[in-house]
Protein backbone atom coordinates (compact mmCIF):
# COMPACT_ATOMS: atom_id res chain seq x y z
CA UNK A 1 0.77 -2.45 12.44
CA UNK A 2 -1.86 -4.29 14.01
CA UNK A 3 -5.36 -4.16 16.13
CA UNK A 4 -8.69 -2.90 14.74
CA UNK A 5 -7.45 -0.59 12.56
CA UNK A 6 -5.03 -3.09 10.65
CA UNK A 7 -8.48 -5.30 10.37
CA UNK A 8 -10.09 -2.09 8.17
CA UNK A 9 -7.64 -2.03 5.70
CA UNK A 10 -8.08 -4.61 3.08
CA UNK A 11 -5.43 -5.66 1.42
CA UNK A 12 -6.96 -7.13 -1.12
CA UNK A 13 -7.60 -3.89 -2.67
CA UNK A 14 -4.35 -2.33 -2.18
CA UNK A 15 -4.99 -0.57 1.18
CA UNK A 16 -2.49 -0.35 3.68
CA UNK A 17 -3.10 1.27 7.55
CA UNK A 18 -1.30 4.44 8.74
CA UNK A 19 -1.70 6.68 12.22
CA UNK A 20 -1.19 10.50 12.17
CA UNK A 21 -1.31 12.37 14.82
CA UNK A 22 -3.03 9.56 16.86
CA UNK A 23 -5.94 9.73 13.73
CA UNK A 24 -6.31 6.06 11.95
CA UNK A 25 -6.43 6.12 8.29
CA UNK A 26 -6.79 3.70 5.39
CA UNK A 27 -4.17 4.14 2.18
CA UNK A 28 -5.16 3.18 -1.13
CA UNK A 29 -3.59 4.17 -4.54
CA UNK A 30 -5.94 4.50 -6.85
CA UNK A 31 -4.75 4.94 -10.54
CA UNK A 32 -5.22 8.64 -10.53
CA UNK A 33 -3.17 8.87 -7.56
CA UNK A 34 -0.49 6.52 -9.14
CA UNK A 35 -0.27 9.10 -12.10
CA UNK A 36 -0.48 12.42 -9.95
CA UNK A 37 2.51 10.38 -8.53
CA UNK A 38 4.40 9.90 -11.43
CA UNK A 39 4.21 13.13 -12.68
CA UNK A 40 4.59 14.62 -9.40
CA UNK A 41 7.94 12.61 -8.34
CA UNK A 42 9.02 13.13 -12.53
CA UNK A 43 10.47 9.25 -12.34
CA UNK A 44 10.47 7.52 -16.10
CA UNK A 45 7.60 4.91 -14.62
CA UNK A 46 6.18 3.57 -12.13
CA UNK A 47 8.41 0.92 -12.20
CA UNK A 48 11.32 3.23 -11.46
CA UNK A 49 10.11 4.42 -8.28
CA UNK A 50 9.82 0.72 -7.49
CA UNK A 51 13.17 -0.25 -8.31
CA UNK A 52 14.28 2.64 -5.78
CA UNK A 53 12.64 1.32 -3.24
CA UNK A 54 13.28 -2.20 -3.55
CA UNK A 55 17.10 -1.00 -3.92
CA UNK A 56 16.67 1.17 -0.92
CA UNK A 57 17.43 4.41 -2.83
CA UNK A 58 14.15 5.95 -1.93
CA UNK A 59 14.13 9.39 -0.60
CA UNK A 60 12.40 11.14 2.13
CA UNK A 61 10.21 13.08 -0.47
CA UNK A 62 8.97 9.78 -1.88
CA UNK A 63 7.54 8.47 1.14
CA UNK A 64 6.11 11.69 1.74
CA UNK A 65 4.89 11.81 -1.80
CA UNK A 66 3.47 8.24 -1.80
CA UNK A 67 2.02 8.87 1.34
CA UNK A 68 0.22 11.53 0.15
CA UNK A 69 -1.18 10.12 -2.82
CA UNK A 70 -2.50 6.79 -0.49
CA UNK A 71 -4.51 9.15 1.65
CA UNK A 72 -5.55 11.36 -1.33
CA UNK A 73 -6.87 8.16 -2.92
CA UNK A 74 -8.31 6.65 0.14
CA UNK A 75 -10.58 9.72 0.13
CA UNK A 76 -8.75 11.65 2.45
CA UNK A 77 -7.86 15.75 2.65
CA UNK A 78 -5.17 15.64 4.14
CA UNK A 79 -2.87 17.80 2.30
CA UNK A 80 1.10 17.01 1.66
CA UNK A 81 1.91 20.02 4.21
CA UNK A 82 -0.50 18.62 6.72
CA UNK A 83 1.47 15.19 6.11
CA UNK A 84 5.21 16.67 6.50
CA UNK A 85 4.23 18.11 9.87
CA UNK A 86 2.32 15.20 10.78
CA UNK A 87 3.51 12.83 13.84
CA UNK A 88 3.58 9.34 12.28
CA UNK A 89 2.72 6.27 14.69
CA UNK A 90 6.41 4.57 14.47
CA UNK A 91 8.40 7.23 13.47
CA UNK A 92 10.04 7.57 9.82
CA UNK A 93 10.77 4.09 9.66
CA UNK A 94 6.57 3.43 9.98
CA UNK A 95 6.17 5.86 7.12
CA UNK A 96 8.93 4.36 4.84
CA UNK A 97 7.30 0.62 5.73
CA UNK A 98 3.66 1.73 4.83
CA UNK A 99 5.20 3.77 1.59
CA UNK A 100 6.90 0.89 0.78
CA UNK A 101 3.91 -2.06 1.53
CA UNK A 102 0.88 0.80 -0.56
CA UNK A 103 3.60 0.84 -3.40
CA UNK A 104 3.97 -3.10 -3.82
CA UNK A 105 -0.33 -3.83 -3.09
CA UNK A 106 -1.00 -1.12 -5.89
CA UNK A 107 0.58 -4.22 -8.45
CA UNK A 108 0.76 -7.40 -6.62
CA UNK A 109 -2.14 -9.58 -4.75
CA UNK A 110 -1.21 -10.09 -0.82
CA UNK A 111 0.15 -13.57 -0.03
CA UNK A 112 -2.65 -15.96 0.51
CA UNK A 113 -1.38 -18.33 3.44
CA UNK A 114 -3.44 -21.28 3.02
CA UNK A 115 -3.81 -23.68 -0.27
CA UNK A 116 -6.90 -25.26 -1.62
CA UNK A 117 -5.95 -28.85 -3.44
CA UNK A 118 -8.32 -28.79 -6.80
CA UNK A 119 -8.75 -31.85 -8.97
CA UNK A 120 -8.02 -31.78 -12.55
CA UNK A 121 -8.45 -34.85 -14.55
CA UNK A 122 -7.94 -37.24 -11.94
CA UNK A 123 -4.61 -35.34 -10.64
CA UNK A 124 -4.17 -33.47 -7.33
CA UNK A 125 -3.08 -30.06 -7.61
CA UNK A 126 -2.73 -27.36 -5.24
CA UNK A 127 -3.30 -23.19 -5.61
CA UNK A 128 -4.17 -20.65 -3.65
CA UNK A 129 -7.20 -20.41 -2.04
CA UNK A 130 -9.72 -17.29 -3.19
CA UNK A 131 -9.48 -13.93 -1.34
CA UNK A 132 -12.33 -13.79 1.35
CA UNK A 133 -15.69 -13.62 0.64
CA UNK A 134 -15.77 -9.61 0.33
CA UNK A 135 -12.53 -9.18 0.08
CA UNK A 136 -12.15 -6.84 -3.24
């Protein structure tokens, strides 16, 4: 994903760009969404939904699902019917990227690419730089 739309979604708090029907929309999972999702997809955790898809055992329904609860908690009303029949910019494998990206920014910071060196009692040491100014 990239252009303007990629520049809207900050990942910084967990928000991830997808394009429906030729419609732009930012992703987020809030913590509501996360447990409307866990209920909803009836895994033990969280953390077992992530283990599926880090093992590549996710399903169809749990993009779909996790798709649903980004735009739900990105504000959106777009319902989970509305999704299924939904053309998604890239196809299924689009869907199953963004599902997979909203899933791992809900509990890990992006990559920061550049490193700040600090000093610490007279020793160099060096750690990521702060998110942008604005960023979260």
């Amino acid at each position: 994903m990239s252009g303007p739309l990629e520049q809207t979604a900050n990942p910084w708090r967990g928000e991830v760009a997808l394009t429906l029907n030729g419609q732009p929309y930012v992703l987020r999972l809030t913590l509501g969404a996360l447990a409307r999702l866990e209920q909803q997809l009836k895994t033990g955790s969280l953390v077992d939904l992530v283990q599926r898809f880090e093992a590549g055992r996710f399903s169809a329904a749990d993009i779909l699902a996790l798709l649903a609860a980004g735009l739900q908690g990105g504000g959106h009303r777009l319902s989970a019917e509305d999704l299924a029949r939904a053309g998604v910019k890239g196809g299924p494998v689009a869907a199953a990227q963004v599902a997979a990206t909203l899933l791992a920014r809900s509990f890990a910071l992006p990559t920061v690419p550049t490193v700040q060196k600090v000093e610490r009692g007279g020793e160099q040491a060096a750690e990521p730089a702060a998110p942008p100014k604005g960023a979260v």
